[in-house]
N, C-alpha and C. Protein backbone atom coordinates (compact mmCIF):
# COMPACT_ATOMS: atom_id res chain seq x y z
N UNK A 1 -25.71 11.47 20.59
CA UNK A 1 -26.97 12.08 20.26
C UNK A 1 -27.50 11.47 18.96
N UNK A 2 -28.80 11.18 19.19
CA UNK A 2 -29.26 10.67 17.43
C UNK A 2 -30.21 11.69 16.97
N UNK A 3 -30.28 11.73 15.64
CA UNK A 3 -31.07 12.87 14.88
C UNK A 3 -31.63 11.95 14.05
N UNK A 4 -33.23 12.04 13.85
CA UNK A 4 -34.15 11.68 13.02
C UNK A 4 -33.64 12.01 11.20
N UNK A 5 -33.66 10.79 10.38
CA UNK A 5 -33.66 10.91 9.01
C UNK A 5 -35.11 10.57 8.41
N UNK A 6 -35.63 10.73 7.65
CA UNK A 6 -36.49 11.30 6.66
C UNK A 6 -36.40 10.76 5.65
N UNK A 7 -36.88 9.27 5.09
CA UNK A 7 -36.62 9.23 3.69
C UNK A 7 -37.96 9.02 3.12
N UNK A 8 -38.27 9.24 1.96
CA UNK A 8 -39.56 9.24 1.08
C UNK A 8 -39.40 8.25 0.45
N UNK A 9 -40.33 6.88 0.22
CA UNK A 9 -39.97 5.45 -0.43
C UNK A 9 -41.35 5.34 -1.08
N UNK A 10 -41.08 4.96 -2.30
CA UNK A 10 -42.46 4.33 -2.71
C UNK A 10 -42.98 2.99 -2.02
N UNK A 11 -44.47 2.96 -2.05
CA UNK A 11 -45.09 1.99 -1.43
C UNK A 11 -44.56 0.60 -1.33
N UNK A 12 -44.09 0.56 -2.61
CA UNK A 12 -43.99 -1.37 -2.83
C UNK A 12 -42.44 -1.53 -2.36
N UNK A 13 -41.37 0.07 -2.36
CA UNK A 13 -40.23 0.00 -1.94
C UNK A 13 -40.53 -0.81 -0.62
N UNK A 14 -41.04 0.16 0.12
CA UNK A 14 -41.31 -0.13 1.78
C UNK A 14 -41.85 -1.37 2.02
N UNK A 15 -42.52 -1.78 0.77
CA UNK A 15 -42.89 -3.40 1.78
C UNK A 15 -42.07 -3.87 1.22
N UNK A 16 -40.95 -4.18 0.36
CA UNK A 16 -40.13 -4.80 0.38
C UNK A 16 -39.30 -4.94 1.39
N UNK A 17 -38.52 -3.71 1.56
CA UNK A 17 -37.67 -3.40 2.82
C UNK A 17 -38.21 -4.16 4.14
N UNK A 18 -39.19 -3.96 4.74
CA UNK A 18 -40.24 -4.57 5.62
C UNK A 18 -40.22 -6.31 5.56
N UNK A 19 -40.34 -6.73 4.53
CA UNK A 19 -40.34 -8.46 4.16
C UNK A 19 -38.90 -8.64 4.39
N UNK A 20 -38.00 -7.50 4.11
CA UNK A 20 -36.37 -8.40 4.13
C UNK A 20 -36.44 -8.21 5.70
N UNK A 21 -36.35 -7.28 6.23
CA UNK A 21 -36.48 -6.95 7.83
C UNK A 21 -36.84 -8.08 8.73
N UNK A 22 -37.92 -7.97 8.39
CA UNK A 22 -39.30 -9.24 8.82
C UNK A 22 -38.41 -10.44 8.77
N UNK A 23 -37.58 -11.18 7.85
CA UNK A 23 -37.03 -12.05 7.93
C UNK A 23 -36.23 -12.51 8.31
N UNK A 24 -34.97 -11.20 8.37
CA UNK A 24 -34.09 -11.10 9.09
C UNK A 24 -34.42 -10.84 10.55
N UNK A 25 -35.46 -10.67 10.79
CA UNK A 25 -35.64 -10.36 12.39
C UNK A 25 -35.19 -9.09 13.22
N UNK A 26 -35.63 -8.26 12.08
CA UNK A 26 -35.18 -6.46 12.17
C UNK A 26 -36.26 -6.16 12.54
N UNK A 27 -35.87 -4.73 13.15
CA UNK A 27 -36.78 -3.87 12.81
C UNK A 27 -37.05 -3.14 11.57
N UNK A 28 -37.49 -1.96 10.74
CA UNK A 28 -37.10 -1.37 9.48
C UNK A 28 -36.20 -0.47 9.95
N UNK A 29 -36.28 0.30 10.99
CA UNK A 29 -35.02 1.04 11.45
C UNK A 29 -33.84 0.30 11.15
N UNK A 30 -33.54 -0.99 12.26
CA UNK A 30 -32.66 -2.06 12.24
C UNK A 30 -31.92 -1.94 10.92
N UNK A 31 -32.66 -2.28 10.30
CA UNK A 31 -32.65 -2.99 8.66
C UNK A 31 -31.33 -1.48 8.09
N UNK A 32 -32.34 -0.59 7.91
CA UNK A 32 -32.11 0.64 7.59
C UNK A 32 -30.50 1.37 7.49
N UNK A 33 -30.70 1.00 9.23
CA UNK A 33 -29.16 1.75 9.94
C UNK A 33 -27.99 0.47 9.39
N UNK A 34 -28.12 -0.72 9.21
CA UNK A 34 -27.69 -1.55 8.53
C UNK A 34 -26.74 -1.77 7.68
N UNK A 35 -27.58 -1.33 6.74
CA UNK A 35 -27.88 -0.49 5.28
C UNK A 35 -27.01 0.64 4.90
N UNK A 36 -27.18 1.39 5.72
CA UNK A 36 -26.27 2.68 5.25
C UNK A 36 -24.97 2.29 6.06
N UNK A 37 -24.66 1.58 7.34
CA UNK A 37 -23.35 1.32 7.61
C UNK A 37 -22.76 0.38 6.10
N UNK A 38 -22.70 -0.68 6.33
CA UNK A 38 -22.44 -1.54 5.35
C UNK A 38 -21.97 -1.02 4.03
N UNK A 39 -22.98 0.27 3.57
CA UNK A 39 -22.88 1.14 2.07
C UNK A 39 -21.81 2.15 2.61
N UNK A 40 -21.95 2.77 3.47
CA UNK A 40 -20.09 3.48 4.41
C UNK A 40 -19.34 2.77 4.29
N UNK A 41 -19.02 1.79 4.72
CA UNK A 41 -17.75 1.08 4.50
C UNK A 41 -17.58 0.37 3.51
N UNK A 42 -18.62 0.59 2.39
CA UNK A 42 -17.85 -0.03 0.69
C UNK A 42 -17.31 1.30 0.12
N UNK A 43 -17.18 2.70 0.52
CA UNK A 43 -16.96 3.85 0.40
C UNK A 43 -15.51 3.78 0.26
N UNK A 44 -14.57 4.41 -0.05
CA UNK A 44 -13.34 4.93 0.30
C UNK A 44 -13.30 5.60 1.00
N UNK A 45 -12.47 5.27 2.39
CA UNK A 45 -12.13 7.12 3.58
C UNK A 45 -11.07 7.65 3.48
N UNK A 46 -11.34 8.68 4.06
CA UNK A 46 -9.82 9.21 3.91
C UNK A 46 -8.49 9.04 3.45
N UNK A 47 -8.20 7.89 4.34
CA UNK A 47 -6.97 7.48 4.07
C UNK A 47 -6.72 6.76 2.63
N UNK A 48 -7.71 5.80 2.23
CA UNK A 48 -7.87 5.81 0.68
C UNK A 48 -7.49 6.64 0.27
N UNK A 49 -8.29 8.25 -0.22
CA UNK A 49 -7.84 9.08 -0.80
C UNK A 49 -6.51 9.87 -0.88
N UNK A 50 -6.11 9.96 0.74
CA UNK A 50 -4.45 10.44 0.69
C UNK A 50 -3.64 9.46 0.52
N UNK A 51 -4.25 8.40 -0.01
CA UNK A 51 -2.75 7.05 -0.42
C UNK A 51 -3.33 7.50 -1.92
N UNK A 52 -4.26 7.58 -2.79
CA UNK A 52 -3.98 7.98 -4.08
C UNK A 52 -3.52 9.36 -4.61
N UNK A 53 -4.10 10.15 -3.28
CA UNK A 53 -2.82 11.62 -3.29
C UNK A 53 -1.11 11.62 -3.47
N UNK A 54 -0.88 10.77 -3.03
CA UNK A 54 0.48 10.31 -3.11
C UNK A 54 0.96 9.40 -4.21
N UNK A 55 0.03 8.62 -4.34
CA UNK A 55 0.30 7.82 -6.16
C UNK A 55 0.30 8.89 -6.96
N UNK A 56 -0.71 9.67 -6.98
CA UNK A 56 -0.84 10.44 -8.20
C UNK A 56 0.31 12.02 -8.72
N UNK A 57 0.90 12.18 -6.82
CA UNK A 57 2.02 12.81 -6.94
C UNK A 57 3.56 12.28 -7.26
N UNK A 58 3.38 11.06 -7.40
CA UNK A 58 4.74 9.86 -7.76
C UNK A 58 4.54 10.12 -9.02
N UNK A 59 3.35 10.29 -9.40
CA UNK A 59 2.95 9.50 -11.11
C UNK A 59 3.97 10.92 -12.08
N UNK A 60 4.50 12.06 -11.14
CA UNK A 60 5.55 13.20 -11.46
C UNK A 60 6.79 12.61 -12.25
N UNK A 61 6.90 11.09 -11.62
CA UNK A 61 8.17 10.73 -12.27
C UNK A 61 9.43 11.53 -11.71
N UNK A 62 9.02 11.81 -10.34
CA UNK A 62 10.16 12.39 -9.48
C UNK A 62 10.95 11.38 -8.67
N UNK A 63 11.46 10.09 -9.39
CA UNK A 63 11.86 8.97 -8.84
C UNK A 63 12.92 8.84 -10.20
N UNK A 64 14.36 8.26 -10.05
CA UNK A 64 15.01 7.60 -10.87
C UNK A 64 14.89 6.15 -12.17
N UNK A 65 14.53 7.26 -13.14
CA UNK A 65 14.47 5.55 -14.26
C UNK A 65 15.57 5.66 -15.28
N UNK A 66 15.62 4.70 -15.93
CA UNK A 66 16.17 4.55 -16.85
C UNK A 66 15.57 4.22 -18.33
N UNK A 67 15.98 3.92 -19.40
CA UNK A 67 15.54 3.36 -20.23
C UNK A 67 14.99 1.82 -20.39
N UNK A 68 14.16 1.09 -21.07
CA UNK A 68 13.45 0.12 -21.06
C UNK A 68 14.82 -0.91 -20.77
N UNK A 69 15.54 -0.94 -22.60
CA UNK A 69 16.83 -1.57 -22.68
C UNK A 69 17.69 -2.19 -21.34
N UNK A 70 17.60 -0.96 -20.74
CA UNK A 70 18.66 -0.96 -19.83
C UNK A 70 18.01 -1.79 -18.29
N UNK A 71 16.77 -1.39 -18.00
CA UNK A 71 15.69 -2.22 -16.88
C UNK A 71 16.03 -3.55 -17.70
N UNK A 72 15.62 -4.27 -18.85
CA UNK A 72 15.29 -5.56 -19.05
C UNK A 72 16.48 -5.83 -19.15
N UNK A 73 17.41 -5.71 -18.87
CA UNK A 73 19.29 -6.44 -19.18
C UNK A 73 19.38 -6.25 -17.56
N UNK A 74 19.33 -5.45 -16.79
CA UNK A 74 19.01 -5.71 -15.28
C UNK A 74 18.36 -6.79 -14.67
N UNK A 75 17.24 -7.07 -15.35
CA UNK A 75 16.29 -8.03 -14.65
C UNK A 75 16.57 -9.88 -15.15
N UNK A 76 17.14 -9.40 -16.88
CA UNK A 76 17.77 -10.41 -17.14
C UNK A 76 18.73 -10.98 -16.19
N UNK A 77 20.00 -10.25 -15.70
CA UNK A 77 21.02 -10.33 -15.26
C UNK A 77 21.02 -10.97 -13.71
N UNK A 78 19.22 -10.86 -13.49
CA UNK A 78 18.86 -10.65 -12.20
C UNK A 78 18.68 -13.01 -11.89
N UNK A 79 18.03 -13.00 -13.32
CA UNK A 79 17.57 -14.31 -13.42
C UNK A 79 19.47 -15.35 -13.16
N UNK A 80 20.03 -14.52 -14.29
CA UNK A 80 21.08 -15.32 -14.89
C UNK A 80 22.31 -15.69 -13.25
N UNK A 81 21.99 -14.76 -12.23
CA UNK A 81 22.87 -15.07 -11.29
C UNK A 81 24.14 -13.93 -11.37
N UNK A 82 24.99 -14.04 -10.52
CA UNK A 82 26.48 -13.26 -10.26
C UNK A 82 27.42 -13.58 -11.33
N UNK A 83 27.80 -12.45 -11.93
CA UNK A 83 28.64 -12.75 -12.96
C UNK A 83 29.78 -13.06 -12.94
């Protein structure tokens, strides 16, 4: 089903819109519906948001660390090979 949108544009908006249309070989509808897809999908959806739901419930520090010292003599140890 489609439902009619409604937008109010100033004059010189609309002939702009119209000249890009026009060139592209749109209609202004065309153009329009375009427009707002394209601007949806630079959006974040959903799933974006429940993957930073979950970063931001990690960010609890409900995971095992250690001290700095002790990570960089690990990672050292990591370079240096089997002891």
């Amino acid at each position: 089903m489609s439902t009619r949108l409604q937008v109010l544009l100033e004059e010189s908006e609309l002939k702009e819109i119209r000249r890009v249309a026009r060139r592209r070989g749109m209609t202004v509808s065309e153009w329009v519906r375009a427009a707002l897809r394209d601007g949806r999908r630079s959006e974040p959806g959903t799933a974006a948001r429940t993957k930073l739901d979950v970063v931001r419930a990690a960010s609890d520090h409900a995971f095992p660390v250690t001290d700095i010292e002790r990570m960089l003599e690990e990672i050292e140890s990591g370079y240096r090979g089997p002891a």
